[in-house]
Protein backbone atom coordinates (compact mmCIF):
# COMPACT_ATOMS: atom_id res chain seq x y z
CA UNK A 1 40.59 46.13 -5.35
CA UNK A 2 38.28 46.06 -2.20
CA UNK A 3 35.16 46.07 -4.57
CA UNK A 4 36.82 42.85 -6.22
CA UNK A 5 37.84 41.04 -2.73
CA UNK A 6 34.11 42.10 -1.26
CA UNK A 7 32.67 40.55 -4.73
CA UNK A 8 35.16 37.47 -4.10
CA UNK A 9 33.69 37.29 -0.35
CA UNK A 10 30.46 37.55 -0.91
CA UNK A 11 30.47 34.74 -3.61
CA UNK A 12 32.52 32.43 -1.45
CA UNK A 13 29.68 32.78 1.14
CA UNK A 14 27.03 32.42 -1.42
CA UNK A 15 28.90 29.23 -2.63
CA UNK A 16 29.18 27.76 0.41
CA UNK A 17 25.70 27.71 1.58
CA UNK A 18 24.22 26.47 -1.64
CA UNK A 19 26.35 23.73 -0.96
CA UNK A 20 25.48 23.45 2.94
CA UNK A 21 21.56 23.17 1.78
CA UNK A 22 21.11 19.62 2.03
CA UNK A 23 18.74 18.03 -1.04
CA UNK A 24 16.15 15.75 0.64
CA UNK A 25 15.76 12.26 0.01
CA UNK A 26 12.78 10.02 0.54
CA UNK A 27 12.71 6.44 0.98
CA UNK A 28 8.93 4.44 1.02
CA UNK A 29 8.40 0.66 2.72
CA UNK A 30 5.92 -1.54 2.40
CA UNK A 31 4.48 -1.68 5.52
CA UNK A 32 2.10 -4.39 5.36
CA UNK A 33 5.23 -6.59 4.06
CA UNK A 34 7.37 -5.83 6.78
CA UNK A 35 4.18 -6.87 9.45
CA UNK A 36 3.65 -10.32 7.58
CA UNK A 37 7.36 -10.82 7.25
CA UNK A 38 8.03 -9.97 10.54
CA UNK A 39 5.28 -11.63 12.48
CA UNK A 40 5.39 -14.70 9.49
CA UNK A 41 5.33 -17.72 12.43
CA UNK A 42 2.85 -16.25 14.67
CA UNK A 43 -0.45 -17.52 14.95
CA UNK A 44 -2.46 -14.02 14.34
CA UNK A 45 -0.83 -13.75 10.97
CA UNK A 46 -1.64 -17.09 9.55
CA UNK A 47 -5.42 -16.34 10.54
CA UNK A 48 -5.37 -13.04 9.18
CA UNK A 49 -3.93 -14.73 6.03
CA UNK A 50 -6.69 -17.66 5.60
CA UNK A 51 -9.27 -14.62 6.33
CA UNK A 52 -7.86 -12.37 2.96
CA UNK A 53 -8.26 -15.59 1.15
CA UNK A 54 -11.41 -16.84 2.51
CA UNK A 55 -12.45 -12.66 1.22
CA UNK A 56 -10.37 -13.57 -2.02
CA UNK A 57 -12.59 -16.81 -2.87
CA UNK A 58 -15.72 -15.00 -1.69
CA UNK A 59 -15.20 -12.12 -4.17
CA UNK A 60 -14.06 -14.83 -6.98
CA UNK A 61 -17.50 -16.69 -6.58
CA UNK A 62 -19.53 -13.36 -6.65
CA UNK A 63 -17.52 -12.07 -9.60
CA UNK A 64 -18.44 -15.78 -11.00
CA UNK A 65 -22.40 -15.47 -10.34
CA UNK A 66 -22.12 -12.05 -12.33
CA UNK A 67 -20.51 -13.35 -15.02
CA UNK A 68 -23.02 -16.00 -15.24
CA UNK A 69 -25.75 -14.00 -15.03
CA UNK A 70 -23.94 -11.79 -18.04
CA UNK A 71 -24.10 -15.13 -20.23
CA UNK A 72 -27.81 -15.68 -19.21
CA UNK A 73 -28.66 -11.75 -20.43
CA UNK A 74 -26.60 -12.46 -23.91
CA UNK A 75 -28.68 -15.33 -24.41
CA UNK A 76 -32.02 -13.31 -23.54
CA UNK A 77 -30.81 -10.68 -25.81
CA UNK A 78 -30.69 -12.40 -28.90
CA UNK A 79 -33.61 -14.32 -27.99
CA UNK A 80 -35.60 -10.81 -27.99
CA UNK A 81 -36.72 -11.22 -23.95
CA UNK A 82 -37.33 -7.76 -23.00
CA UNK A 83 -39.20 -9.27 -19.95
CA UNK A 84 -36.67 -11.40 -19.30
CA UNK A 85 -33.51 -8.80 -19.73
CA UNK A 86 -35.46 -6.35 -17.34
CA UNK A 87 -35.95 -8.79 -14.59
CA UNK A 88 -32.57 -10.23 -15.07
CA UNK A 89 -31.04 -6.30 -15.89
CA UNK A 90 -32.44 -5.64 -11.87
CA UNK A 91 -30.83 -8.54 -10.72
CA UNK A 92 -27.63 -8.35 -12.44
CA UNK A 93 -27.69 -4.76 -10.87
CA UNK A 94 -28.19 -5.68 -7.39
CA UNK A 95 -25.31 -8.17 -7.45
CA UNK A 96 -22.76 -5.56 -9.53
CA UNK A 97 -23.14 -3.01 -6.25
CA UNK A 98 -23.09 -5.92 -3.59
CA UNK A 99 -19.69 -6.73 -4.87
CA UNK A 100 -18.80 -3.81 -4.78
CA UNK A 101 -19.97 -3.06 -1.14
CA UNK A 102 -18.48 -6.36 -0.09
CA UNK A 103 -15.46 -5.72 -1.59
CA UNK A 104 -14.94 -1.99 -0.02
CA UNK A 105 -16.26 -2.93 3.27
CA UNK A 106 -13.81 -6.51 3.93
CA UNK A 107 -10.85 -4.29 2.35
CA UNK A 108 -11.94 -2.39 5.36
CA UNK A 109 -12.03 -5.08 7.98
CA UNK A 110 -8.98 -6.52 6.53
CA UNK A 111 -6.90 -2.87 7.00
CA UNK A 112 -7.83 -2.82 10.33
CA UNK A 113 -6.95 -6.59 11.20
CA UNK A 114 -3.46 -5.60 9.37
CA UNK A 115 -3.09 -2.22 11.50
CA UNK A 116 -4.06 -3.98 15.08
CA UNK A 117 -1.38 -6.98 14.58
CA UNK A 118 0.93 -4.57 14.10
CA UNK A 119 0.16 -2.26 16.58
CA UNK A 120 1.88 -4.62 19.95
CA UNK A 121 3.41 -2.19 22.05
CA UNK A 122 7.22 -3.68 21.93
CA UNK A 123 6.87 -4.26 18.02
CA UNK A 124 5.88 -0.56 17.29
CA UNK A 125 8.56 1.05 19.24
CA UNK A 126 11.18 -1.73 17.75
CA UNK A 127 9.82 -1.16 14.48
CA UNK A 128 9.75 2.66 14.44
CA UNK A 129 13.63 3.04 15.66
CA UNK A 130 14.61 0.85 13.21
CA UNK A 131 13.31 2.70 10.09
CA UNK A 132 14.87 5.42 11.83
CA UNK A 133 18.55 4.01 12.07
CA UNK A 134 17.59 2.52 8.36
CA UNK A 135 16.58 5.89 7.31
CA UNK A 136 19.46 7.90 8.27
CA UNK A 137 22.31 5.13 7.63
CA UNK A 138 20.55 4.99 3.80
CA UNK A 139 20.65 9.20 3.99
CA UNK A 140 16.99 9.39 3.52
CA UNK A 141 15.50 12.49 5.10
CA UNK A 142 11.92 11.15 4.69
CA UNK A 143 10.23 8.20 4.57
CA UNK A 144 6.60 7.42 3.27
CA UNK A 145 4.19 4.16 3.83
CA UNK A 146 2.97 2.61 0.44
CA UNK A 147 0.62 -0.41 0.25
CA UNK A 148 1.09 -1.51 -3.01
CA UNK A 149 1.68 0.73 -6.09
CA UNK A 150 -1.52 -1.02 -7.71
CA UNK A 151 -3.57 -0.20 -4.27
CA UNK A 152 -6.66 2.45 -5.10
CA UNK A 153 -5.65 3.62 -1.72
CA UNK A 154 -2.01 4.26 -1.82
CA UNK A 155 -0.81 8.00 -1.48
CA UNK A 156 2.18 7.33 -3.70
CA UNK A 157 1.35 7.27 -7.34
CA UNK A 158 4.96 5.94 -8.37
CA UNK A 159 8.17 5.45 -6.70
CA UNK A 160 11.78 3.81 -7.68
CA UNK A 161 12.42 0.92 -6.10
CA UNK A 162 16.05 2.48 -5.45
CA UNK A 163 14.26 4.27 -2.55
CA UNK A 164 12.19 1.18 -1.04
CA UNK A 165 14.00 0.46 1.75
CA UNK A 166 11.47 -2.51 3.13
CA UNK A 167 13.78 -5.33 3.01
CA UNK A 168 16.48 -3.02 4.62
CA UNK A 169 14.41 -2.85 7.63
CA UNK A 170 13.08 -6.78 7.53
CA UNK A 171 16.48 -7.33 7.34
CA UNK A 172 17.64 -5.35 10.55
CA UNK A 173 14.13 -6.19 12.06
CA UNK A 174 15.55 -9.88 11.78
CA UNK A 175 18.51 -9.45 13.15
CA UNK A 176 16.85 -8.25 15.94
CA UNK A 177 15.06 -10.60 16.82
């Protein structure tokens, strides 16, 4: 009988912590949605918009001269130009890895425009407590910063969007205002 009420014990203890271990949940946020949303009058954003699309119609034009020069090598192909496809093989070459230095170095520029408008002193600390009220109303024990899904540089491969809480915090970030 005490063997039975020890074994009754100890599984009531057992039982009761499994269910006082608390499963985490995460929550991501767009931040660079929440800085344009939030800061959408203000002068600094609008610039820092017509600069991505200035970059935007820069890379379209360059991606534009390459396919143009493709066109010109199909046509020196078939025309049997091996002088010709060399010279224009170089070029097409040269412009291929400008792109792509142009297009790694004003993603760059562009981050660090993003990070430094939303890096004012009173916006931070605003922004910060209220993913942190969001956070914990929502239950969510941790929350991550995604770009964009499609981003090469995001850290979060996939994510439902039952756990993005940006518009949660645009939301309360508006109502702060």
């Amino acid at each position: 009988m005490k063997r039975l009420s020890a074994l009754i014990l100890v599984l009531l203890f057992s039982a009761g912590a499994l269910f006082a271990q608390q499963i985490t949940r995460v929550a991501v946020i767009d931040m660079q949605k929440v800085y344009l949303t939030y800061y959408k009058d203000s002068q600094a954003v609008r610039a820092f918009e017509d600069e991505k699309q200035r970059v935007q119609n820069e890379i379209s034009r360059l991606q534009d001269e390459i396919k143009a020069l493709q066109n010109r090598r199909l046509e020196l192909q078939r025309a049997g130009d091996t002088e010709g496809l060399r010279l224009l093989d170089d070029s097409l070459k040269k412009k291929l890895q400008y792109l792509q230095d142009y297009i790694r170095i004003k993603q760059t520029e562009l981050d660090d425009k993003a990070n430094t408008l939303s890096q004012s002193e009173g916006f931070a600390q605003l922004l910060f407590r209220t993913i942190q009220s969001t956070a914990e109303f929502e239950g969510y024990s941790l929350v991550l910063s995604v770009r964009n899904v499609d981003a090469v540089g995001s850290s979060v491969l996939w994510f439902s969007p039952m756990v993005d809480i940006t518009d949660k915090v645009i939301q309360a970030l508006v109502g702060n205002r």
